[in-house]
N, C-alpha and C. Protein backbone atom coordinates (compact mmCIF):
# COMPACT_ATOMS: atom_id res chain seq x y z
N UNK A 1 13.73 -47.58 -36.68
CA UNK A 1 14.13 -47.06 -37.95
C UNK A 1 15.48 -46.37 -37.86
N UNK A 2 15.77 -46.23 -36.76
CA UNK A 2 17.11 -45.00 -36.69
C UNK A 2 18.29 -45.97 -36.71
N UNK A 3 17.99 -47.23 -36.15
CA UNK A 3 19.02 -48.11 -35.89
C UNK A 3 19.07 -49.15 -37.56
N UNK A 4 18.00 -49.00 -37.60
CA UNK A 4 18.42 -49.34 -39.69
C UNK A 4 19.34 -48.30 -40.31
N UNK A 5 18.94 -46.92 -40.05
CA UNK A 5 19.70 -45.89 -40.66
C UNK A 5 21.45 -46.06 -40.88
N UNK A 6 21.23 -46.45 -39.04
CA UNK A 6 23.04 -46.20 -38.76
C UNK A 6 23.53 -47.18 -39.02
N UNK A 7 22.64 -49.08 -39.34
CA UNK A 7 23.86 -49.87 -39.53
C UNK A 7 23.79 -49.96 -41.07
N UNK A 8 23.02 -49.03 -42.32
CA UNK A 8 23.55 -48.83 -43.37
C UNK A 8 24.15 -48.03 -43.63
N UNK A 9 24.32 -46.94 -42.87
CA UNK A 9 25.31 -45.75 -43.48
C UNK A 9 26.75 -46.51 -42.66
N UNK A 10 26.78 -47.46 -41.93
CA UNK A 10 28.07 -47.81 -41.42
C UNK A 10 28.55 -49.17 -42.15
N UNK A 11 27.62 -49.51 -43.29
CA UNK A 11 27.85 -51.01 -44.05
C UNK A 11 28.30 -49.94 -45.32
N UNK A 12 27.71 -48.81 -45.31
CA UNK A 12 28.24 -48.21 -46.85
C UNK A 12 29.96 -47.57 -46.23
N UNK A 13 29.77 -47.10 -45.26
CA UNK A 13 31.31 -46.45 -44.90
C UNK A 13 32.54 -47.42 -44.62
N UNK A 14 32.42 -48.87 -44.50
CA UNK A 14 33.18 -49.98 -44.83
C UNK A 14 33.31 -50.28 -45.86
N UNK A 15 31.96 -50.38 -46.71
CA UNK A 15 32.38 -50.96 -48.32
C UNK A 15 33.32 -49.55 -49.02
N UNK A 16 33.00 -48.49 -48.60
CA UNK A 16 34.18 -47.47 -49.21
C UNK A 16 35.29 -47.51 -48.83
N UNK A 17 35.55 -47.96 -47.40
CA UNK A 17 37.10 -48.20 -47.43
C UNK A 17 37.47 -49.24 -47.80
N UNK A 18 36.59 -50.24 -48.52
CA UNK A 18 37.11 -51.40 -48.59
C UNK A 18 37.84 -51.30 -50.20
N UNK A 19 37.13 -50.58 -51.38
CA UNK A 19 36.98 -50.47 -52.30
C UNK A 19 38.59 -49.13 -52.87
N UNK A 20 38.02 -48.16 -51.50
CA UNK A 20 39.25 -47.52 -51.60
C UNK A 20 41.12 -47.50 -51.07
N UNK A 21 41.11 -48.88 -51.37
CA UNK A 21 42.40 -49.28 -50.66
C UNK A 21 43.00 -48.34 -49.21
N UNK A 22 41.88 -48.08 -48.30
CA UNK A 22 42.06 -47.71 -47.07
C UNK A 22 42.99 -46.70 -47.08
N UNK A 23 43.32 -45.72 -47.69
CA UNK A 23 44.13 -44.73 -47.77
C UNK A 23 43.73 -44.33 -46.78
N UNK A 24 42.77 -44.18 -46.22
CA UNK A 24 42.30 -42.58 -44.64
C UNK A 24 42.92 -43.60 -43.57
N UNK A 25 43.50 -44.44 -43.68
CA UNK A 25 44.29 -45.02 -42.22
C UNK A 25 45.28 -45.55 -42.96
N UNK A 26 46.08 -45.08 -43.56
CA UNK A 26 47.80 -45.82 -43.76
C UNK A 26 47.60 -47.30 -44.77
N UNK A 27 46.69 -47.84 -44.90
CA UNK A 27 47.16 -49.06 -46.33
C UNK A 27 47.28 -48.61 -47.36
N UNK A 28 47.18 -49.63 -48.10
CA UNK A 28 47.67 -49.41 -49.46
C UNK A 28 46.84 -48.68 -50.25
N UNK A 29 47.96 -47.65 -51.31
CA UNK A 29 47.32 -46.79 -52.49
C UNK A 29 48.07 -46.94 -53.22
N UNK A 30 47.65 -46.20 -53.97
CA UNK A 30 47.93 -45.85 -55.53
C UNK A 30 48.80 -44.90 -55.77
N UNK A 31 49.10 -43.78 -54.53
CA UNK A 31 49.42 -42.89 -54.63
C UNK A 31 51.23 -43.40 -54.39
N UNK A 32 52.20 -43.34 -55.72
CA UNK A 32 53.53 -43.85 -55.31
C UNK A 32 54.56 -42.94 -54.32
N UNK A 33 53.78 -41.48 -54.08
CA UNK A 33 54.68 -40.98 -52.86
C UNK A 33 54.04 -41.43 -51.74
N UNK A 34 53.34 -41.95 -51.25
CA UNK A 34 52.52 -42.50 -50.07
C UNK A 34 53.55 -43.06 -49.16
N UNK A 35 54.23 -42.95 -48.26
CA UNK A 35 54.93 -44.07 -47.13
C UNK A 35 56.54 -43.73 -47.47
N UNK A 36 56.91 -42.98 -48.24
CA UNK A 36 58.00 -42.58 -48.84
C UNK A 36 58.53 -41.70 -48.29
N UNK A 37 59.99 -41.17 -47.58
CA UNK A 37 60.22 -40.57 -46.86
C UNK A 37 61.33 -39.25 -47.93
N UNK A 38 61.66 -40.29 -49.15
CA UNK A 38 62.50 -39.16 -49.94
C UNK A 38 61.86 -37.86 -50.56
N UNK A 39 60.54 -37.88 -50.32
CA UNK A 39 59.95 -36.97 -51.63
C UNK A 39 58.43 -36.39 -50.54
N UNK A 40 58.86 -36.52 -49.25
CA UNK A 40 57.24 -36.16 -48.92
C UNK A 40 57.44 -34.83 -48.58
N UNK A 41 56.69 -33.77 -48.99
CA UNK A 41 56.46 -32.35 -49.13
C UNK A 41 56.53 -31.90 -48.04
N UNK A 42 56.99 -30.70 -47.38
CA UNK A 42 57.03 -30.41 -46.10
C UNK A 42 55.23 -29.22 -46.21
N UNK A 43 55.24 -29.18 -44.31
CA UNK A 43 53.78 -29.03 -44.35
C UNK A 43 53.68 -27.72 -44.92
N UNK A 44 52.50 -27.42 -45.29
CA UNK A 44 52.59 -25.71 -45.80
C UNK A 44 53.03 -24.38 -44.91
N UNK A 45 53.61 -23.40 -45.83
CA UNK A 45 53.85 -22.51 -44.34
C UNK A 45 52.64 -21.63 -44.23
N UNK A 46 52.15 -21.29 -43.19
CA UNK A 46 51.92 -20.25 -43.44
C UNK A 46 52.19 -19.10 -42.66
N UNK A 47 52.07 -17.62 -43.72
CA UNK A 47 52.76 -16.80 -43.25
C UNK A 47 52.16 -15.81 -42.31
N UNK A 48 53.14 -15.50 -41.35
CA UNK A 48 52.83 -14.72 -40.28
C UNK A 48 52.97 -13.46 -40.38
N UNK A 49 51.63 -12.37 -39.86
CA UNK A 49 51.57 -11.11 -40.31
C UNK A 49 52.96 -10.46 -39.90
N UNK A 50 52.69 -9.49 -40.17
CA UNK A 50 54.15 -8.79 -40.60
C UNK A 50 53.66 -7.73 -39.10
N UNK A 51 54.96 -7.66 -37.95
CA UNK A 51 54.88 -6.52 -37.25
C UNK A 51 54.12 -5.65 -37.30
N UNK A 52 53.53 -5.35 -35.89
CA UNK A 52 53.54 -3.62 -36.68
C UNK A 52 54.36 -2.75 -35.94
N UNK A 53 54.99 -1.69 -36.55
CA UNK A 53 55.55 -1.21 -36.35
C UNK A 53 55.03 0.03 -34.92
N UNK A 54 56.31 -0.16 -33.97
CA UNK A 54 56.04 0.36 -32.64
C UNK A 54 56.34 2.18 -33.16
N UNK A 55 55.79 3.25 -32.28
CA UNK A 55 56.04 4.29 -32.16
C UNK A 55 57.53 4.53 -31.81
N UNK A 56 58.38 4.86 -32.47
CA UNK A 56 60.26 5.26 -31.96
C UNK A 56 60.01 5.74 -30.15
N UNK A 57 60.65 5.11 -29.07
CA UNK A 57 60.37 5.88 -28.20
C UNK A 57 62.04 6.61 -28.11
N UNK A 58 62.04 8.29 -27.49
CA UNK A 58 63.16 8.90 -27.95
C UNK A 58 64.04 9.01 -27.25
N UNK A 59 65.60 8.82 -26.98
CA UNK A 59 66.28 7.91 -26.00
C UNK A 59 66.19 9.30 -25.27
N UNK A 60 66.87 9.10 -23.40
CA UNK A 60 66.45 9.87 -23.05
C UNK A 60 67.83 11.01 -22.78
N UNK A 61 67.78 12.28 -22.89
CA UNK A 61 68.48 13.44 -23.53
C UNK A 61 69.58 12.95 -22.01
N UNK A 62 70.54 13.27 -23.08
CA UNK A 62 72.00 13.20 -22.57
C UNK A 62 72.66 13.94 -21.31
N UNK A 63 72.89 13.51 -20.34
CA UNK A 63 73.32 14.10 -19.04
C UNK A 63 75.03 15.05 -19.18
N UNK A 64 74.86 16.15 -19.32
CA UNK A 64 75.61 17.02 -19.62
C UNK A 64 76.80 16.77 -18.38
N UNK A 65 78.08 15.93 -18.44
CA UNK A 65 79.08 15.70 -17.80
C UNK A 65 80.22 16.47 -17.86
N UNK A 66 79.83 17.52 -18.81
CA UNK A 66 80.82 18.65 -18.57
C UNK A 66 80.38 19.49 -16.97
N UNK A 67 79.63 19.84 -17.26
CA UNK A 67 79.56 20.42 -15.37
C UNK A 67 78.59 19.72 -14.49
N UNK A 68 79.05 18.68 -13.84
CA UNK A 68 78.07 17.56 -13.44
C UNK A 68 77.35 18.63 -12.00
N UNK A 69 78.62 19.21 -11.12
CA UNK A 69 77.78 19.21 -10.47
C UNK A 69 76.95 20.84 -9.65
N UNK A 70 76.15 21.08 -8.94
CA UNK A 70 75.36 22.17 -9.01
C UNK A 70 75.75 21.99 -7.26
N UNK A 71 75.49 24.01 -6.92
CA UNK A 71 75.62 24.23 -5.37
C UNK A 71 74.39 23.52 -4.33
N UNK A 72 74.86 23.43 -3.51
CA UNK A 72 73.39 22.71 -2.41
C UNK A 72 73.33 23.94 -1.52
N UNK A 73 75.04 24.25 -1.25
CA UNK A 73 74.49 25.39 -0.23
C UNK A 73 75.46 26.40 -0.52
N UNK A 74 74.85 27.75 -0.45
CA UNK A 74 75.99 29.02 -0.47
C UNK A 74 76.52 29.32 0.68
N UNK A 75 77.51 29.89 0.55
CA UNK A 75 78.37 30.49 1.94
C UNK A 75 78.58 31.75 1.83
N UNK A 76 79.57 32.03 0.59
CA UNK A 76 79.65 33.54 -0.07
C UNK A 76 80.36 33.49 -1.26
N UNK A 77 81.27 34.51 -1.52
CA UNK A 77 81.21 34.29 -2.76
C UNK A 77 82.29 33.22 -3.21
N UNK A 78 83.19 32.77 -2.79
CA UNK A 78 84.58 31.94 -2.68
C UNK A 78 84.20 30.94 -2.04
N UNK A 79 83.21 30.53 -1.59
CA UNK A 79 83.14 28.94 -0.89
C UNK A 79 81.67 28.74 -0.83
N UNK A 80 81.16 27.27 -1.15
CA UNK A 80 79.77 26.77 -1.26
C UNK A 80 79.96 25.42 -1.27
N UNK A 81 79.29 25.15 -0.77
CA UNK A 81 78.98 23.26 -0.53
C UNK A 81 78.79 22.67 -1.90
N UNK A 82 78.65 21.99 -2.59
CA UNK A 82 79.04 21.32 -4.07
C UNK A 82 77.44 19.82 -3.75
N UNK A 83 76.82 19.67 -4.76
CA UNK A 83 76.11 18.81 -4.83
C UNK A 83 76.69 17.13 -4.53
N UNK A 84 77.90 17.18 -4.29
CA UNK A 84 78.42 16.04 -4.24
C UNK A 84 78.97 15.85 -2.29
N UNK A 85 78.55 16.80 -1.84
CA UNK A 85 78.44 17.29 -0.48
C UNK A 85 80.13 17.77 0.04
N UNK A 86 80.95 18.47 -1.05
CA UNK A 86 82.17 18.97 -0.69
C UNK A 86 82.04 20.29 -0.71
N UNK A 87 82.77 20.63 0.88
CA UNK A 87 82.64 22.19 0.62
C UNK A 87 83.94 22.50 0.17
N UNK A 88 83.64 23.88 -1.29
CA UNK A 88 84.67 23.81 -2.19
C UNK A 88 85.06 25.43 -1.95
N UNK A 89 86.58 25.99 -1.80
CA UNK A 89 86.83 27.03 -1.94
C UNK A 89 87.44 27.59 -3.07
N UNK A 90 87.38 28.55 -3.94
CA UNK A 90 87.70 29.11 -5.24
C UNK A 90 89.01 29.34 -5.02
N UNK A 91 90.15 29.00 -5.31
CA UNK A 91 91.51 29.09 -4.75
C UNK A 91 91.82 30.47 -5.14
N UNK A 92 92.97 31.04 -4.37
CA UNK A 92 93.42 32.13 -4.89
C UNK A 92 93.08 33.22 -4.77
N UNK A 93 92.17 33.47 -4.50
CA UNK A 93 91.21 34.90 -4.25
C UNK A 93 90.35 34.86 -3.03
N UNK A 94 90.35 36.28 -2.75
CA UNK A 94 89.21 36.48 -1.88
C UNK A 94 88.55 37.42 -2.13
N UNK A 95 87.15 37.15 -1.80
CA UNK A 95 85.59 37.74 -1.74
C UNK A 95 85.29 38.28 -0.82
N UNK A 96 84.51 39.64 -0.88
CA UNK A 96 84.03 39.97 0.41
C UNK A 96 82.97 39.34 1.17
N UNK A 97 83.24 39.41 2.42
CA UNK A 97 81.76 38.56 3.56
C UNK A 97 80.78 39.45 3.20
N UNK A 98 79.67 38.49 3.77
CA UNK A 98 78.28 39.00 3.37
C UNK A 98 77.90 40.49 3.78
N UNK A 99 78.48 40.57 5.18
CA UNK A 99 78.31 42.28 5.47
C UNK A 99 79.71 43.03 5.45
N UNK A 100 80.42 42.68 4.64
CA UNK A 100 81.08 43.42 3.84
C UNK A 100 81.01 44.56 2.87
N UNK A 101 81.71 45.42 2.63
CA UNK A 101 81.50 46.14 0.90
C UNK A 101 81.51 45.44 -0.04
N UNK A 102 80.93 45.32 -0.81
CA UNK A 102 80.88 44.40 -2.57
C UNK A 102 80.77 42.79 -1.81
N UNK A 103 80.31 42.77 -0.77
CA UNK A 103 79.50 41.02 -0.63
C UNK A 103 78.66 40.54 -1.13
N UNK A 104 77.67 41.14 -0.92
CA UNK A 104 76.28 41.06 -1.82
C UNK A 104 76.71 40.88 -3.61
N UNK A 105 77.04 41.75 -3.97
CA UNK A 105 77.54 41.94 -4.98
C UNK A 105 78.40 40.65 -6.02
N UNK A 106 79.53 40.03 -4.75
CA UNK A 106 80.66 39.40 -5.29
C UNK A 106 79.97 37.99 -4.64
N UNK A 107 78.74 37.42 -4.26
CA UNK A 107 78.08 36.69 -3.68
C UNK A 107 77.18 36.16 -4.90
N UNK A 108 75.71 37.44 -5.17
CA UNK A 108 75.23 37.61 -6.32
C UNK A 108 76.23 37.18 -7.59
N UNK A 109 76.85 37.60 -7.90
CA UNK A 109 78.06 37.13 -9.02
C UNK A 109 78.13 35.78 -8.88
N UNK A 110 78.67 34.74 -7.84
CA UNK A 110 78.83 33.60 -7.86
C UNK A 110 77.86 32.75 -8.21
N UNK A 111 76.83 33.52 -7.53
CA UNK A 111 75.89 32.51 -7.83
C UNK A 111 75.29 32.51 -9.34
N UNK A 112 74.99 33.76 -9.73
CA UNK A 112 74.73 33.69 -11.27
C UNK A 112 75.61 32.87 -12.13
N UNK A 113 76.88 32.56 -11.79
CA UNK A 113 77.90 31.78 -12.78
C UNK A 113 77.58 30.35 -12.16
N UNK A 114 77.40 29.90 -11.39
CA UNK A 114 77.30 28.59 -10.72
C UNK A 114 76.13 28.26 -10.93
N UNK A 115 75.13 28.63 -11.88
CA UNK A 115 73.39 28.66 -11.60
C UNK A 115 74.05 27.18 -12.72
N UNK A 116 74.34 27.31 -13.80
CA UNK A 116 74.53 26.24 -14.84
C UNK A 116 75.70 24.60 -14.74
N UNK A 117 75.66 24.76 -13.37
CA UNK A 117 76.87 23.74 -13.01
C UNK A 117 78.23 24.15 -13.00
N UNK A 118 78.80 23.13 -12.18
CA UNK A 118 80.09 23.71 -12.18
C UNK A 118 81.16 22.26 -11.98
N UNK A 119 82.62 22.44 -12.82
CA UNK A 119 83.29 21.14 -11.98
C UNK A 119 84.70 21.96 -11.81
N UNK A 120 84.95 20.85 -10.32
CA UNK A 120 86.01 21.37 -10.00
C UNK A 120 87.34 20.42 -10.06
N UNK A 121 88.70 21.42 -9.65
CA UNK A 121 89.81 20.74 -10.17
C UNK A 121 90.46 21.37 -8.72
N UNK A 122 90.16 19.96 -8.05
CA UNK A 122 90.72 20.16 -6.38
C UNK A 122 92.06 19.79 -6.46
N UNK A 123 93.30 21.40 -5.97
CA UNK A 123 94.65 21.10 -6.20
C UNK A 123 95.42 20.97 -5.31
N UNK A 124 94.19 21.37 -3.73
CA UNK A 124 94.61 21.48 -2.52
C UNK A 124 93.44 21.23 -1.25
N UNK A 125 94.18 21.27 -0.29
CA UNK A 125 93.15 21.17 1.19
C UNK A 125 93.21 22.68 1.84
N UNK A 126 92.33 23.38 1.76
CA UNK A 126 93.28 24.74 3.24
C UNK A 126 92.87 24.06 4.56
N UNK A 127 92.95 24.50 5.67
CA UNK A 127 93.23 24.48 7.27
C UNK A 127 91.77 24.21 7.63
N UNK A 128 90.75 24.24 6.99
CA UNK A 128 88.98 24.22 7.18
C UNK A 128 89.18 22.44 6.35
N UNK A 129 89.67 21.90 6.20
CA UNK A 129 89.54 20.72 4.72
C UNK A 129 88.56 21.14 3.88
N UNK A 130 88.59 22.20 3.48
CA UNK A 130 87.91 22.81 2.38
C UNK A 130 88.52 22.31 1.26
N UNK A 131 88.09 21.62 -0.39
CA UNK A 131 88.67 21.61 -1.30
C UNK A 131 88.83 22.58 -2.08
N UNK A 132 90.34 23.49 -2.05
CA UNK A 132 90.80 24.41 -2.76
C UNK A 132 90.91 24.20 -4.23
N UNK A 133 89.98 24.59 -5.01
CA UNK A 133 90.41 24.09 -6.47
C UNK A 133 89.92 25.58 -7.29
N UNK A 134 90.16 25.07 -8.73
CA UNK A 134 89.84 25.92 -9.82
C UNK A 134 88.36 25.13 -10.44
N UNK A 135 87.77 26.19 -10.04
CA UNK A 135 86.12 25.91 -10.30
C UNK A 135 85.90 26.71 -11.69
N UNK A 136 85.33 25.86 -12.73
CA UNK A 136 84.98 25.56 -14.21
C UNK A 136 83.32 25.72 -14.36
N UNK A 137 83.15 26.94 -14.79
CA UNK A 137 81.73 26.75 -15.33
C UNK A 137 81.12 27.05 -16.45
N UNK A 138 79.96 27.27 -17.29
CA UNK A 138 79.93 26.86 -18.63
C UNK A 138 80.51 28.41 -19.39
N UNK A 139 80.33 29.86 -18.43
CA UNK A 139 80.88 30.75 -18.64
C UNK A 139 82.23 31.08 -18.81
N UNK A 140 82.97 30.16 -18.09
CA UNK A 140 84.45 29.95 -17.92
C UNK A 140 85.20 30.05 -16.34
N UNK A 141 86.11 30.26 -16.07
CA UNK A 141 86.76 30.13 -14.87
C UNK A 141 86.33 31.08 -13.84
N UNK A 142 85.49 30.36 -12.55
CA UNK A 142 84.59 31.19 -12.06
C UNK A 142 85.50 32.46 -11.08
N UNK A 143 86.73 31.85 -10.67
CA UNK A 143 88.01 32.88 -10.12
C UNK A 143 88.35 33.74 -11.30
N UNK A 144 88.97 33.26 -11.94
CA UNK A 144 89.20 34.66 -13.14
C UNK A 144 88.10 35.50 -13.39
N UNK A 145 87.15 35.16 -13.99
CA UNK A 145 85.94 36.25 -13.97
C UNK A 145 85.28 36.74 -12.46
N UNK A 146 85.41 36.36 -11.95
CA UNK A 146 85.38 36.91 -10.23
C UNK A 146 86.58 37.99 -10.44
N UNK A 147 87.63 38.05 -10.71
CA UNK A 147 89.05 38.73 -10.43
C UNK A 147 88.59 39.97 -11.84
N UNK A 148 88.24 39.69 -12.63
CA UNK A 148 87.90 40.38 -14.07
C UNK A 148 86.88 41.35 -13.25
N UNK A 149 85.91 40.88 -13.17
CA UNK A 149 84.76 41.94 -13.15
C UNK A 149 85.15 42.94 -11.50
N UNK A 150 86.46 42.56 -11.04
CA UNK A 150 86.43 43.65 -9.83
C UNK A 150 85.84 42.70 -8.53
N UNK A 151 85.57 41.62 -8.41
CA UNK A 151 84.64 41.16 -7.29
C UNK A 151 85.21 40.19 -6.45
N UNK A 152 86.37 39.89 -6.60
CA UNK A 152 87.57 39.66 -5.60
C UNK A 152 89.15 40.18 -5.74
N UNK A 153 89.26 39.86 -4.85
CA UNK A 153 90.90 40.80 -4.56
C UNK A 153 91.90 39.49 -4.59
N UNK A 154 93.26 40.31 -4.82
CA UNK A 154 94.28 39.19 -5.12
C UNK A 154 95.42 39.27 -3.71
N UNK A 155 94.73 38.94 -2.15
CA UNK A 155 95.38 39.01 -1.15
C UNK A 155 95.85 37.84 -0.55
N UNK A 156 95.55 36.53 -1.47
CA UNK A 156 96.00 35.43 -1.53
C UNK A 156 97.20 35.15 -2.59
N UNK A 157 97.04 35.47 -3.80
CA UNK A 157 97.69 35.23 -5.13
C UNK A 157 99.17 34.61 -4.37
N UNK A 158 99.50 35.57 -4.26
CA UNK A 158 101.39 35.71 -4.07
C UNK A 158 101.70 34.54 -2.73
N UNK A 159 100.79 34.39 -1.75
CA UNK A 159 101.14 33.03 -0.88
C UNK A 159 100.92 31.94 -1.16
N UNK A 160 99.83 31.82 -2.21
CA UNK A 160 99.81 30.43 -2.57
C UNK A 160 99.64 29.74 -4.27
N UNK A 161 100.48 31.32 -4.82
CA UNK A 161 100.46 30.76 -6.02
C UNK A 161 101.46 29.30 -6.56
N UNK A 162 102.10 29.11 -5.72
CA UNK A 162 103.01 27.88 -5.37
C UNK A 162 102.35 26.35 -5.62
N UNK A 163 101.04 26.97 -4.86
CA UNK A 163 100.21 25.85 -5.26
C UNK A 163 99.50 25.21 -6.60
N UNK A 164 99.66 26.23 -7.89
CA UNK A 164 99.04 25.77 -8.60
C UNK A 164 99.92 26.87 -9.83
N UNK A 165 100.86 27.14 -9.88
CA UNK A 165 101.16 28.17 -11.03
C UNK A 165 100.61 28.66 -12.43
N UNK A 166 100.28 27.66 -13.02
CA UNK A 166 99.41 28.65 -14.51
C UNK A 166 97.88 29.09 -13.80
N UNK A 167 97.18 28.50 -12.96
CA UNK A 167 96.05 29.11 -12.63
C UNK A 167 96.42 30.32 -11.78
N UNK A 168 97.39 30.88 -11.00
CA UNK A 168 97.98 32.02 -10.50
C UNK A 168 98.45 32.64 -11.42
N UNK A 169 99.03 32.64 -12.72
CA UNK A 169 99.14 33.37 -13.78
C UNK A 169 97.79 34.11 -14.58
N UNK A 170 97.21 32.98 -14.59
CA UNK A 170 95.54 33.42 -14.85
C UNK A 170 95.07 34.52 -14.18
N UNK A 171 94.98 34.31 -12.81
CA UNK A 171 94.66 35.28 -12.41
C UNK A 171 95.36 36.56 -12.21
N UNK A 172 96.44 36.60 -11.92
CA UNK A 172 97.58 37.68 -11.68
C UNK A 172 96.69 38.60 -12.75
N UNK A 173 97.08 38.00 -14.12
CA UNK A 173 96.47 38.99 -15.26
C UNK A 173 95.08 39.34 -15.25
N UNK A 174 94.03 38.72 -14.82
CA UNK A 174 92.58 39.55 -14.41
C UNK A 174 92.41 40.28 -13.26
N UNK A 175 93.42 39.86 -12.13
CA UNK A 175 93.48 41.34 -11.47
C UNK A 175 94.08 42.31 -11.97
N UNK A 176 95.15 42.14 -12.69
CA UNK A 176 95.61 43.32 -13.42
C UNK A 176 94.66 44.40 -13.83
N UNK A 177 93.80 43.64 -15.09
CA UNK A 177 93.06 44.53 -15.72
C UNK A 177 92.50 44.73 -15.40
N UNK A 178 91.57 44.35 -14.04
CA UNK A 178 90.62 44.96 -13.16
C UNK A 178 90.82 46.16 -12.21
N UNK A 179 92.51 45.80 -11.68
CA UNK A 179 92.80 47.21 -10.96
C UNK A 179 93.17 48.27 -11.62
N UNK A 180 93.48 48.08 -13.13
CA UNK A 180 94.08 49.18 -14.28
C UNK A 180 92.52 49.78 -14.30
N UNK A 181 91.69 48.93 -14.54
CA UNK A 181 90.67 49.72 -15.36
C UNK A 181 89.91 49.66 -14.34
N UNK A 182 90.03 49.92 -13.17
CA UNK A 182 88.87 50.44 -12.09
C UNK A 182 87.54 49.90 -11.99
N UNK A 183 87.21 48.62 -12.45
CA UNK A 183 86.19 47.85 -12.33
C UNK A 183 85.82 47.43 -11.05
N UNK A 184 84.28 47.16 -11.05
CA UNK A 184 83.67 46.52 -9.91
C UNK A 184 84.48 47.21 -8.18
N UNK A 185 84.62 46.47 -7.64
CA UNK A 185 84.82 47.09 -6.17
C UNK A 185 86.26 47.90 -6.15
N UNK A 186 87.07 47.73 -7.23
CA UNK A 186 88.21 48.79 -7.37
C UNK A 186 87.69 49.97 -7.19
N UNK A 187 86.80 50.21 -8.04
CA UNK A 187 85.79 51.63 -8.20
C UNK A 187 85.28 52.13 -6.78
N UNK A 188 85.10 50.88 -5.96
CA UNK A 188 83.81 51.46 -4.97
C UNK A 188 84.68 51.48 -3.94
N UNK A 189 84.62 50.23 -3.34
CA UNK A 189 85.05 49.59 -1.90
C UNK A 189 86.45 49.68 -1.67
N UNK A 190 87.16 49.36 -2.52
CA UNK A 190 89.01 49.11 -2.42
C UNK A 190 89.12 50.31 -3.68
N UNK A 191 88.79 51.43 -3.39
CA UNK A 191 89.64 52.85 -3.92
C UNK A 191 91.01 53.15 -3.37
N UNK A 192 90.49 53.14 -1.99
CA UNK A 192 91.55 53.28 -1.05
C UNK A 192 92.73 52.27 -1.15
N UNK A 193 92.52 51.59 -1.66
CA UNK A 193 93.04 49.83 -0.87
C UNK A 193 92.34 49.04 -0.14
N UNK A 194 92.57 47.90 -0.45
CA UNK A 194 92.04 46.48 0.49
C UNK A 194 91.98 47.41 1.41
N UNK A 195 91.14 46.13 2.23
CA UNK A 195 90.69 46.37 3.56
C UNK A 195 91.76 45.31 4.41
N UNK A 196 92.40 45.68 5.19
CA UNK A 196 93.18 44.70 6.18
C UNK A 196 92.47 43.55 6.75
């Protein structure tokens, strides 16, 4: 009985294509866009969901190239090794050594101004190949305010202001007002005068 079934449902599925001009395999219809290449509809689109929108990620905060670089190592107050591995001397001035009068002091000082970076403007070599420059930090010129607050002496100025003239003008005038107005180690240590 099953094999009666299938060769009439397969004598009726011939007489329909026979009847229906075989359109479900490419012959002939009725249909006059059929086989026609000027007018056949392109396929449907369909549309693709829409993004979703990612979380902003936030670019990452800007590397402050005004004072790139920070101390690795202290020495005292006029010379420290530089993150870029140069050991740098503060031109122009001198600081007292650590067991000095006002070392601690004019040491402490440096480092508080150097805590925020620092760049330098190397204008020379001294006799150590130390780079002699004018060291820039976000407070301002770490020799002039060294020379301002009393915490170095000007026993360099006059030999090697040659080397760099408006930054020896700079300073000339903050030792000034430091030895006028008796600030920092004027007061204490160099009452008398430098120390030889």
């Amino acid at each position: 009985m099953r094999t009666t079934t299938r060769v009439r449902t397969a004598a009726l599925f011939c007489a329909v294509l026979l009847l229906g001009g075989c359109t479900l395999f490419g012959g002939p219809s009725d249909d006059p866009t059929v086989g026609r290449t000027d007018s056949v509809s392109p396929p449907p689109t369909i549309p693709r969901p829409e993004p979703v929108p990612q979380a902003e990620t936030p670019a990452p905060p800007e590397l402050d190239t005004t004072f790139p670089l920070v101390v690795q190592r202290r020495i005292d107050g006029d010379s420290f090794v530089g993150s870029d591995d140069v050991e740098y001397r503060v031109g122009m001035i001198n600081t007292p050594e650590a067991d000095e009068c006002g070392g601690v002091e004019a040491a402490a000082a440096t480092n508080a101004l150097l805590a925020e970076g620092f760049r330098a403007e190397t204008y020379t070599r001294d006799r150590f190949e130390r780079a002699v420059s004018q060291i820039l930090t976000p407070s301002g010129d770490l020799g002039v305010i060294l020379a301002e607050r009393g915490l170095a002496d000007d026993r360099f100025l006059d030999a090697f202001a040659v080397e760099n003239p408006p930054y020896a003008a700079d300073l000339a005038d903050a030792f000034e007002r430091a030895r006028s107005s008796q600030v920092g180690l004027w007061a204490t240590c160099w009452i008398d005068g430098l120390p030889e």
